[in-house]
PDB file of N, CA and C in Angstrom:
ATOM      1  N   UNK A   1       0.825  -1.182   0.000  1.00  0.00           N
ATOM      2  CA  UNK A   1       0.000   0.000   0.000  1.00  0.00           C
ATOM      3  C   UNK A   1       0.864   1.237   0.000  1.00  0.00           C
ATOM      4  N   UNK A   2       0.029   2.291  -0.175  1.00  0.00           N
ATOM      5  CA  UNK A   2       0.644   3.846  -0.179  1.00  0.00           C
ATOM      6  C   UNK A   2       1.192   3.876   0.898  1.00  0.00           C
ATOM      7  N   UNK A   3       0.809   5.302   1.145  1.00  0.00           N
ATOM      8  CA  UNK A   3       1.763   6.107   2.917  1.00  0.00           C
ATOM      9  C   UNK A   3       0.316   5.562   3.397  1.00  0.00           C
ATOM     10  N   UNK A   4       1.732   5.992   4.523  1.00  0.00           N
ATOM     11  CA  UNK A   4       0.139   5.802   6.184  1.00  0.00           C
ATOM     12  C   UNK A   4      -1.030   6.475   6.032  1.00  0.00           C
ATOM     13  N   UNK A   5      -2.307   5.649   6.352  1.00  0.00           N
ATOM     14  CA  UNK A   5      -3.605   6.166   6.371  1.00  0.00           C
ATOM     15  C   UNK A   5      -4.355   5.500   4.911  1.00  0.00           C
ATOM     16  N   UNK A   6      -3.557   5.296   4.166  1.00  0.00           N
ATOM     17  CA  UNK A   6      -4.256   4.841   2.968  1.00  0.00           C
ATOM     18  C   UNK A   6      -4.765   3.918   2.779  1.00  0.00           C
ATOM     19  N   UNK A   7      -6.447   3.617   2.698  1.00  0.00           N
ATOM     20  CA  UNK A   7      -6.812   2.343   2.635  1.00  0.00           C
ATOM     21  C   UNK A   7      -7.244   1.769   1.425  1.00  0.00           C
ATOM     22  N   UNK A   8      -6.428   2.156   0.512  1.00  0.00           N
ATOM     23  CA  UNK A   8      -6.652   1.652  -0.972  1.00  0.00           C
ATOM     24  C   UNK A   8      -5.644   1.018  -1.619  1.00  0.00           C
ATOM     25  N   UNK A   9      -5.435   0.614  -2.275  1.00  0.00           N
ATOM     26  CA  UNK A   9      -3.940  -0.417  -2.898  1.00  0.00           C
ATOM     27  C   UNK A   9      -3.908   0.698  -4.290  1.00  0.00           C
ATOM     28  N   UNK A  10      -2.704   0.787  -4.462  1.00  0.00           N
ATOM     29  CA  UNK A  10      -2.480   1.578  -5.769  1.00  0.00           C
ATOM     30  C   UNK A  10      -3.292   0.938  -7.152  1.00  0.00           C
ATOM     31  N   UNK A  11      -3.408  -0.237  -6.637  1.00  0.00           N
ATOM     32  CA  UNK A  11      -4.455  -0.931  -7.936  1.00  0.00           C
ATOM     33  C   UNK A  11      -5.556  -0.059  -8.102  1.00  0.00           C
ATOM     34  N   UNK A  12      -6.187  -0.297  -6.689  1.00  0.00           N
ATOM     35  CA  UNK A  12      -7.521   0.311  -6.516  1.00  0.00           C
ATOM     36  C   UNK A  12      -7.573   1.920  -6.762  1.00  0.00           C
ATOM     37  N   UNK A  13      -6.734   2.430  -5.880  1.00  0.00           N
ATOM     38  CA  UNK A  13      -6.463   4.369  -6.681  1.00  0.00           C
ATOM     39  C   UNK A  13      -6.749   4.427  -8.409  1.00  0.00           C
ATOM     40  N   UNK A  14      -5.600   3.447  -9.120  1.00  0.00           N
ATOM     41  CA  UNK A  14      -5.824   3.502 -10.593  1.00  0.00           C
ATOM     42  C   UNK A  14      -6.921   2.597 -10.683  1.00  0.00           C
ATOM     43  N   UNK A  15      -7.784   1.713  -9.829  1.00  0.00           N
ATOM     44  CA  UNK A  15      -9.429   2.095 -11.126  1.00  0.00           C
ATOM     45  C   UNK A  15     -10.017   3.022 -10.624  1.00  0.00           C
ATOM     46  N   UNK A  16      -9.863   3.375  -9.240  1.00  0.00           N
ATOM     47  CA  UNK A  16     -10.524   4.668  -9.431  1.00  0.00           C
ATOM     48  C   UNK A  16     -10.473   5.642  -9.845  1.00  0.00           C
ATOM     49  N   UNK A  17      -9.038   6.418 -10.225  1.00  0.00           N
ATOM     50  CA  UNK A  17      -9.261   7.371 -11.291  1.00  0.00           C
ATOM     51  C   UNK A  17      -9.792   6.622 -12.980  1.00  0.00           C
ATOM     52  N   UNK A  18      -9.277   5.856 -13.051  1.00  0.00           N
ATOM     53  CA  UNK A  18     -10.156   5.465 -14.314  1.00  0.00           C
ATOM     54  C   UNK A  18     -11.462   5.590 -14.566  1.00  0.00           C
ATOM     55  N   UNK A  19     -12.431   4.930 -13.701  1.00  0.00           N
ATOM     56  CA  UNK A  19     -14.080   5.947 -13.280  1.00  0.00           C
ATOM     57  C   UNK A  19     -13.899   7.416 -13.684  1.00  0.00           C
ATOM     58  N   UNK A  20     -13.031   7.981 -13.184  1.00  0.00           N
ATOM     59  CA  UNK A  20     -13.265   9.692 -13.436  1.00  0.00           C
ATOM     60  C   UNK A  20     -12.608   9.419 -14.488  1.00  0.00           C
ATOM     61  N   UNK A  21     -11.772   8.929 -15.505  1.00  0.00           N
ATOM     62  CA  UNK A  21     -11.373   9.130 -16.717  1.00  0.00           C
ATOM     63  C   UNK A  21     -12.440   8.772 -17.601  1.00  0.00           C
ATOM     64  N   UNK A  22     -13.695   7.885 -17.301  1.00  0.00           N
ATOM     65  CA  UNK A  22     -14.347   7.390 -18.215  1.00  0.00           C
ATOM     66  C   UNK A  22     -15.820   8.366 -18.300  1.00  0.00           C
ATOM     67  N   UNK A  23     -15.530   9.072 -17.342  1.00  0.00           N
ATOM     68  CA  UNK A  23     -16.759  10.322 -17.576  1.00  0.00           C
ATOM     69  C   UNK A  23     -17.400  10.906 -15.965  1.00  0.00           C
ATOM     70  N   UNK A  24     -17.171   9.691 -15.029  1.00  0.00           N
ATOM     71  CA  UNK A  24     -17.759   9.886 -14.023  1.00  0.00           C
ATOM     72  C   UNK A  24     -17.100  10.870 -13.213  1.00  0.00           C
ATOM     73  N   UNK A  25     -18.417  11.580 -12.673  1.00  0.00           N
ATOM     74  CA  UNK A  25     -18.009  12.851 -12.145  1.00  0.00           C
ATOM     75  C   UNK A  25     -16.854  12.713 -10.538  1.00  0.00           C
ATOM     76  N   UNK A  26     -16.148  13.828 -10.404  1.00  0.00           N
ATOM     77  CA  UNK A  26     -15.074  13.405  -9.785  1.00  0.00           C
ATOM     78  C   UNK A  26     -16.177  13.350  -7.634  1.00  0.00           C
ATOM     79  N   UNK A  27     -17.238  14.582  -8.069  1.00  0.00           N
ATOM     80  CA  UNK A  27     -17.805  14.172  -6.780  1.00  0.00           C
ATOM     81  C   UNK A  27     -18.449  12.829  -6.382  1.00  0.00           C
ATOM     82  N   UNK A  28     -19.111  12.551  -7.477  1.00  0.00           N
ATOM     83  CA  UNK A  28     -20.064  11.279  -7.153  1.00  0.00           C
ATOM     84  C   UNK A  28     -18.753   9.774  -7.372  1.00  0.00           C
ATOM     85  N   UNK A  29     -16.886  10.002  -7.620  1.00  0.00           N
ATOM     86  CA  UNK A  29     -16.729   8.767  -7.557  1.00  0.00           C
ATOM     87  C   UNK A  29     -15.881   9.294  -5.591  1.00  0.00           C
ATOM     88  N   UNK A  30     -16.018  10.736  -5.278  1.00  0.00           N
ATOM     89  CA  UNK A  30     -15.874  10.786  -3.800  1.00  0.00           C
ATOM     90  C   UNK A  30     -16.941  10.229  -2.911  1.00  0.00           C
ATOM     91  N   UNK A  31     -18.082  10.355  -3.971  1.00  0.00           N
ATOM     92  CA  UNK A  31     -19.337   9.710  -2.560  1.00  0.00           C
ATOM     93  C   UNK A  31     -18.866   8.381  -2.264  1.00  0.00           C
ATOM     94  N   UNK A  32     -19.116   7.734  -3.496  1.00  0.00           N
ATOM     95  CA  UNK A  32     -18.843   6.609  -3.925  1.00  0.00           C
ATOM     96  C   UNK A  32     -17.782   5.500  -3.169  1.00  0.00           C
ATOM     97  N   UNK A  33     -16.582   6.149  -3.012  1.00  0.00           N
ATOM     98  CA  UNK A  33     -15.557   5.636  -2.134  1.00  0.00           C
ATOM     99  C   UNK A  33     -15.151   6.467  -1.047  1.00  0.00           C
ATOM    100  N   UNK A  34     -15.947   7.259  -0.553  1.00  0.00           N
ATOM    101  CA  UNK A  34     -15.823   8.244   0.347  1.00  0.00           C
ATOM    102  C   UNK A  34     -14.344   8.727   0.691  1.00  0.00           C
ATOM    103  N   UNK A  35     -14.015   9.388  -0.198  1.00  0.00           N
ATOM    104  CA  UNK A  35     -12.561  10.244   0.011  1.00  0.00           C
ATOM    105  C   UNK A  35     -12.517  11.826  -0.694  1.00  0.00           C
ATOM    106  N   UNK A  36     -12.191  12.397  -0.149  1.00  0.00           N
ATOM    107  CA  UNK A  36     -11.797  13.882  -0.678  1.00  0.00           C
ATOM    108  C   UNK A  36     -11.782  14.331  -1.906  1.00  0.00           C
ATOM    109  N   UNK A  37     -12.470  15.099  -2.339  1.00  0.00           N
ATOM    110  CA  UNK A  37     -11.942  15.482  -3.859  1.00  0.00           C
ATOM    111  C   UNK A  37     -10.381  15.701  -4.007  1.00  0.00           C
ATOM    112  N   UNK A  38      -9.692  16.331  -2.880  1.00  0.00           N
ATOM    113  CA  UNK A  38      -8.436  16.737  -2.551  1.00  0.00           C
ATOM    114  C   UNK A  38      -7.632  15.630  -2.796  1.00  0.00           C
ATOM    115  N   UNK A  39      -8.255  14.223  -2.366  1.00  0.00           N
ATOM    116  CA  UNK A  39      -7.577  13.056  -2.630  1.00  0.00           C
ATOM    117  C   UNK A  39      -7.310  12.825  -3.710  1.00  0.00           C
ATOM    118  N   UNK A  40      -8.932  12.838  -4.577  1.00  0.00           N
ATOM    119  CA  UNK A  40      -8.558  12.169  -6.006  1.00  0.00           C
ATOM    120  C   UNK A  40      -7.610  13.232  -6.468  1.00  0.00           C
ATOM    121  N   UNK A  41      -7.426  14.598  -6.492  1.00  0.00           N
ATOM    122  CA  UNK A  41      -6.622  15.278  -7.692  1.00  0.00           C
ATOM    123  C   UNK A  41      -5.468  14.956  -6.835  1.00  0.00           C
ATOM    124  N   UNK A  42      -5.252  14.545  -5.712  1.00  0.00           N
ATOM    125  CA  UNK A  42      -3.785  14.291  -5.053  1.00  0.00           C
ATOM    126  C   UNK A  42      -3.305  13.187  -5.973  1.00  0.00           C
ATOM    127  N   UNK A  43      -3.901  11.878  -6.163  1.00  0.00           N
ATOM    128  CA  UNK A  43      -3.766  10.965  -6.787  1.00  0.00           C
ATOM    129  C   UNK A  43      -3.646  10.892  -8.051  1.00  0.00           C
ATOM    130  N   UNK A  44      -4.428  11.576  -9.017  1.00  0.00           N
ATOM    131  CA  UNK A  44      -4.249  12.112 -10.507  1.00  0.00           C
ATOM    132  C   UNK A  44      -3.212  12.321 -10.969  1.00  0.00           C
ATOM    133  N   UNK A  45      -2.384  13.340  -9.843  1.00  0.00           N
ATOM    134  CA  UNK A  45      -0.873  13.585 -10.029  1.00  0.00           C
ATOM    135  C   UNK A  45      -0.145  13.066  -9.745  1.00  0.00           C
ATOM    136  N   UNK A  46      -0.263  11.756  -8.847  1.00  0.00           N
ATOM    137  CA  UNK A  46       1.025  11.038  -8.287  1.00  0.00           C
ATOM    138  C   UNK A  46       0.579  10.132  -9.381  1.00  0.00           C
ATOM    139  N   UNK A  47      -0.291   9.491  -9.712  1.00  0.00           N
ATOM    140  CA  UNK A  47      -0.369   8.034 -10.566  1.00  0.00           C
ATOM    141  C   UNK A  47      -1.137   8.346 -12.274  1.00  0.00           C
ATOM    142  N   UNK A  48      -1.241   9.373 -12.297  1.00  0.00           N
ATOM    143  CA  UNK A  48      -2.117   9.950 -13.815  1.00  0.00           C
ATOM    144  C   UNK A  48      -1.547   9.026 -14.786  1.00  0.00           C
ATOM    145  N   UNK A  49      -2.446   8.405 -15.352  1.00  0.00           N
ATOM    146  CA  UNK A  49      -1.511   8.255 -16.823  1.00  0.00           C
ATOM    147  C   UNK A  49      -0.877   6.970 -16.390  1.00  0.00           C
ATOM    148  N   UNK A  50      -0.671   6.208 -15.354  1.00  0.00           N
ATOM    149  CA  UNK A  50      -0.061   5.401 -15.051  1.00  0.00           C
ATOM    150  C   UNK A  50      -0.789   3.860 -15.434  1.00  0.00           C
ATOM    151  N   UNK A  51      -0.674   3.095 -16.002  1.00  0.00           N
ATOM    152  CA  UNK A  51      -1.172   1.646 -15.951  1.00  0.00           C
ATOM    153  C   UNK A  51      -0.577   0.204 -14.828  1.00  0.00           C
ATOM    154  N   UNK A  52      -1.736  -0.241 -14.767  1.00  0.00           N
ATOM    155  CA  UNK A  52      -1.329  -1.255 -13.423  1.00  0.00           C
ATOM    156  C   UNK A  52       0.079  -2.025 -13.930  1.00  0.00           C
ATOM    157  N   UNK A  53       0.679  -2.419 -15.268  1.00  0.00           N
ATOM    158  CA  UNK A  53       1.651  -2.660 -15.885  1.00  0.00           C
ATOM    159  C   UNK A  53       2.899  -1.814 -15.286  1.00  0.00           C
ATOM    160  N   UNK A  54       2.232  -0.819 -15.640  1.00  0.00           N
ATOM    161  CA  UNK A  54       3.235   0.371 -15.471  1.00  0.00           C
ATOM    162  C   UNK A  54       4.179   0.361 -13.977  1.00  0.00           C
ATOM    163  N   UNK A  55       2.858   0.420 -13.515  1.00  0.00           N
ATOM    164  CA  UNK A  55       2.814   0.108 -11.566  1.00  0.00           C
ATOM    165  C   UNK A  55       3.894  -0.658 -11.194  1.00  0.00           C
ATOM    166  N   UNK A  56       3.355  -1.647 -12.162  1.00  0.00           N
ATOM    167  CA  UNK A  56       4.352  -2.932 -10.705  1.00  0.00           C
ATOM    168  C   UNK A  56       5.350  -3.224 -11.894  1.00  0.00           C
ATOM    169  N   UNK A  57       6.126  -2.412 -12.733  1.00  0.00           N
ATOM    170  CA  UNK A  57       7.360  -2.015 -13.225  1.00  0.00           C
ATOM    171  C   UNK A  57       8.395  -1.075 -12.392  1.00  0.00           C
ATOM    172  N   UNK A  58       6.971  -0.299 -12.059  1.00  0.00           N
ATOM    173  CA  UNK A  58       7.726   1.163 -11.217  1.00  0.00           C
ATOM    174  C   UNK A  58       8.037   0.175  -9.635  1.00  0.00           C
ATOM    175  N   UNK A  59       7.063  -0.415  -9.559  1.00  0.00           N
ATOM    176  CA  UNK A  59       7.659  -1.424  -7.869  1.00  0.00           C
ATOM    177  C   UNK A  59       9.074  -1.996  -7.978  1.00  0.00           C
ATOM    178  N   UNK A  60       9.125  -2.793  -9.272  1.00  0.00           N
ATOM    179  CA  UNK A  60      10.139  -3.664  -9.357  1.00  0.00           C
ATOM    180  C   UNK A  60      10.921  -2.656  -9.672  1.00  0.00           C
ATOM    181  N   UNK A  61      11.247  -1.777 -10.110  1.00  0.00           N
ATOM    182  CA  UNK A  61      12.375  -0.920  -9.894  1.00  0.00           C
ATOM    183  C   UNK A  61      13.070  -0.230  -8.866  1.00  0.00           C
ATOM    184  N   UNK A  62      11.629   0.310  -8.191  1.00  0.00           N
ATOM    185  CA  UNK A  62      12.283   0.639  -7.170  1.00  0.00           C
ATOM    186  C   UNK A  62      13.070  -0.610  -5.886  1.00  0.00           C
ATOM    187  N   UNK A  63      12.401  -1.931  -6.022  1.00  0.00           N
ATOM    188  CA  UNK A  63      13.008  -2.643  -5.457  1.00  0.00           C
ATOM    189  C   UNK A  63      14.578  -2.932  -5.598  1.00  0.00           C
ATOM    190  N   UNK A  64      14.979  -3.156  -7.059  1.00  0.00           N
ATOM    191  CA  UNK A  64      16.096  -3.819  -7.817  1.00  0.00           C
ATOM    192  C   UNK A  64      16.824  -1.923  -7.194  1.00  0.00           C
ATOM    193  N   UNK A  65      16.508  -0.790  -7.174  1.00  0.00           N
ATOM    194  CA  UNK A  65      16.973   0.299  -6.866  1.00  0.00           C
ATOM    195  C   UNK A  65      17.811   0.455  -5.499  1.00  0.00           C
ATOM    196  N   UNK A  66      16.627  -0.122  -4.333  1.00  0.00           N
ATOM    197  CA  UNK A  66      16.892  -0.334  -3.019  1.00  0.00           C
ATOM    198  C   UNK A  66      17.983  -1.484  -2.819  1.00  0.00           C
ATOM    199  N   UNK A  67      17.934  -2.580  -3.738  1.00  0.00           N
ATOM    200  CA  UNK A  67      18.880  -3.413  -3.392  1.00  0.00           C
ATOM    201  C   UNK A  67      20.306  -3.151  -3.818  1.00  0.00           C
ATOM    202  N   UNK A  68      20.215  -2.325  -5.116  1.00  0.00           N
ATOM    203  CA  UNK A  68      21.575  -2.052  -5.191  1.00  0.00           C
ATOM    204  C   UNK A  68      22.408  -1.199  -4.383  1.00  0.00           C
ATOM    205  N   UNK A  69      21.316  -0.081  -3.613  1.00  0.00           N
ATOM    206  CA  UNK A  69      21.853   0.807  -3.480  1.00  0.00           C
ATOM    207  C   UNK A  69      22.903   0.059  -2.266  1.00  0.00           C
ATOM    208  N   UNK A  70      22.056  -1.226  -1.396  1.00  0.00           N
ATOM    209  CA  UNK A  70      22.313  -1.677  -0.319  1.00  0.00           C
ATOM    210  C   UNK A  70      23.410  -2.321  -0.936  1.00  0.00           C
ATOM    211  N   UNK A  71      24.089  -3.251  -1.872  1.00  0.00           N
ATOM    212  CA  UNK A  71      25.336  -3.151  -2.068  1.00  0.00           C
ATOM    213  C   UNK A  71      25.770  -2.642  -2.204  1.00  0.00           C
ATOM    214  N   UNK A  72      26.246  -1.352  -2.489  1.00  0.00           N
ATOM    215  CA  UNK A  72      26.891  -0.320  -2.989  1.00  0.00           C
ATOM    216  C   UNK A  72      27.072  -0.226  -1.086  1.00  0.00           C
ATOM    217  N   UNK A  73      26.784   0.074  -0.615  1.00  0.00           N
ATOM    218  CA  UNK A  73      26.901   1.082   0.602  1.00  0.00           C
ATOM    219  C   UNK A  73      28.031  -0.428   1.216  1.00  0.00           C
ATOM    220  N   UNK A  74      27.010  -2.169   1.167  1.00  0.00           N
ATOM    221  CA  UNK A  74      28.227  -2.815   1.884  1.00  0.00           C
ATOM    222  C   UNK A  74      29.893  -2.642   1.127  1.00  0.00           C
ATOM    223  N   UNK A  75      29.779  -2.648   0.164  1.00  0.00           N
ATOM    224  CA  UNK A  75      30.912  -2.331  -0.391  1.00  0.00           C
ATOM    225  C   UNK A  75      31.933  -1.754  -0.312  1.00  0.00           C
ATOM    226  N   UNK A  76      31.101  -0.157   0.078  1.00  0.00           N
ATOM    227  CA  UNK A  76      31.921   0.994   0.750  1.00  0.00           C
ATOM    228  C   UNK A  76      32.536   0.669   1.857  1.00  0.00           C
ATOM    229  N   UNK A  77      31.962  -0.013   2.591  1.00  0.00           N
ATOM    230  CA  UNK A  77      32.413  -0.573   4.069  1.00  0.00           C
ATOM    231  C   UNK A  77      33.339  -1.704   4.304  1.00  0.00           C
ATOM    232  N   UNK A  78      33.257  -2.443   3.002  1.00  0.00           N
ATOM    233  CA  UNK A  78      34.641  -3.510   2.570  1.00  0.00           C
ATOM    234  C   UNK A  78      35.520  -2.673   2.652  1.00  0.00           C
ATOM    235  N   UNK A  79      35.195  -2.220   1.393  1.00  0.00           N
ATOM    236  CA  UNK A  79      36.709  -1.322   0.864  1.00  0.00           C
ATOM    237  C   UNK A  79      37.076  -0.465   1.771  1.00  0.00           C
ATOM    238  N   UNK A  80      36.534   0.310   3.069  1.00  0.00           N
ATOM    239  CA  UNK A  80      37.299   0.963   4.318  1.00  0.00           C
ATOM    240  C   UNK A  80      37.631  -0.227   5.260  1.00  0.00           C
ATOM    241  N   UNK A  81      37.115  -0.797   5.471  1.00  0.00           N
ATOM    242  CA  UNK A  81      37.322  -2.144   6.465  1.00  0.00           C
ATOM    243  C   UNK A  81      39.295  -2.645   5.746  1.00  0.00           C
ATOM    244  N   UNK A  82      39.182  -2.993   4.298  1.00  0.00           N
ATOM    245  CA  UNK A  82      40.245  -3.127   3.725  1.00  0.00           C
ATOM    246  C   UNK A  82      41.591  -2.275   3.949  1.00  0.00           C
ATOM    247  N   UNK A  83      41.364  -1.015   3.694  1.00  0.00           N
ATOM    248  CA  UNK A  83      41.617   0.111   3.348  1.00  0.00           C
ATOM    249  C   UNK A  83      42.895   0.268   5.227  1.00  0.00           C
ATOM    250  N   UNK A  84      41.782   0.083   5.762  1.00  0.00           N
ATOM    251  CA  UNK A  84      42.324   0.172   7.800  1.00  0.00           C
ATOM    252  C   UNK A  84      43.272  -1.130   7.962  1.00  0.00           C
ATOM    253  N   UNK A  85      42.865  -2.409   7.236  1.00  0.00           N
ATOM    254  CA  UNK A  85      43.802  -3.120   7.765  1.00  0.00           C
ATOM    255  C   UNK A  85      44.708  -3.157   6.958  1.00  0.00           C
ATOM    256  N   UNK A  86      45.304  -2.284   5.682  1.00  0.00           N
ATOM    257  CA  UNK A  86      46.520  -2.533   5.093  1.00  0.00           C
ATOM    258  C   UNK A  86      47.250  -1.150   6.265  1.00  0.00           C
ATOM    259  N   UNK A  87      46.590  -0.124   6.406  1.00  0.00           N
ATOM    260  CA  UNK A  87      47.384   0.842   6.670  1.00  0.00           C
ATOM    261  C   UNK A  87      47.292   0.281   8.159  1.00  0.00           C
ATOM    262  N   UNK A  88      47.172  -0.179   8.925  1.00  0.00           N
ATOM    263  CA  UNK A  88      47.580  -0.986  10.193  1.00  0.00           C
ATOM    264  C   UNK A  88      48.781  -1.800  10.164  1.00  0.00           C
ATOM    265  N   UNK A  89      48.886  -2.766   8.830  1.00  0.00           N
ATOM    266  CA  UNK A  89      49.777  -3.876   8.541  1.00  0.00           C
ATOM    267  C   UNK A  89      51.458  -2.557   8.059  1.00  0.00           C
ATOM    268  N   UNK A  90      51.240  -1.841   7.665  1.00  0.00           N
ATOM    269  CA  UNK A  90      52.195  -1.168   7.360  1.00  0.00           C
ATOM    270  C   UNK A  90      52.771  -0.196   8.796  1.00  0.00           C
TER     271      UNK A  90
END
């Protein structure tokens, strides 16, 4: 799911803006799922245009993103870990 408080799955956000893409008015799809108009145009802009494809491309990236970054950082910590015990040995 989104941030805290959100009780919708990004699936569900993108069909619900899809409803308002297909004509339905943006108040009656707030009755409807009872959330803010403030919400839906919050959402419009974070996910507009986005397809559920799209979605869980953008997941898997950011995952494969997070993991590299997490090697990269152990790495850094080899190579100083390394780095201390040559200049110790000398």
């Amino acid at each position: 799911m989104g941030s805290k408080g959100t009780r919708y799955t990004e699936e569900q956000i993108l069909r619900i803006l899809k409803e308002v893409e297909s004509g339905t008015s943006v108040s009656e799809v707030c009755r409807k799922y009872r959330v803010s108009e403030q919400t839906v145009y919050r959402w419009r802009i974070k996910y507009g245009g986005l397809e559920t494809s799209a979605l869980h491309r953008l997941r898997e990236l950011e995952a494969e993103n997070s993991r590299l970054k997490k090697i990269v950082a152990q790495q850094a910590l080899d190579i100083d870990t390394l780095k201390d015990l040559v200049a110790k040995k000398w």
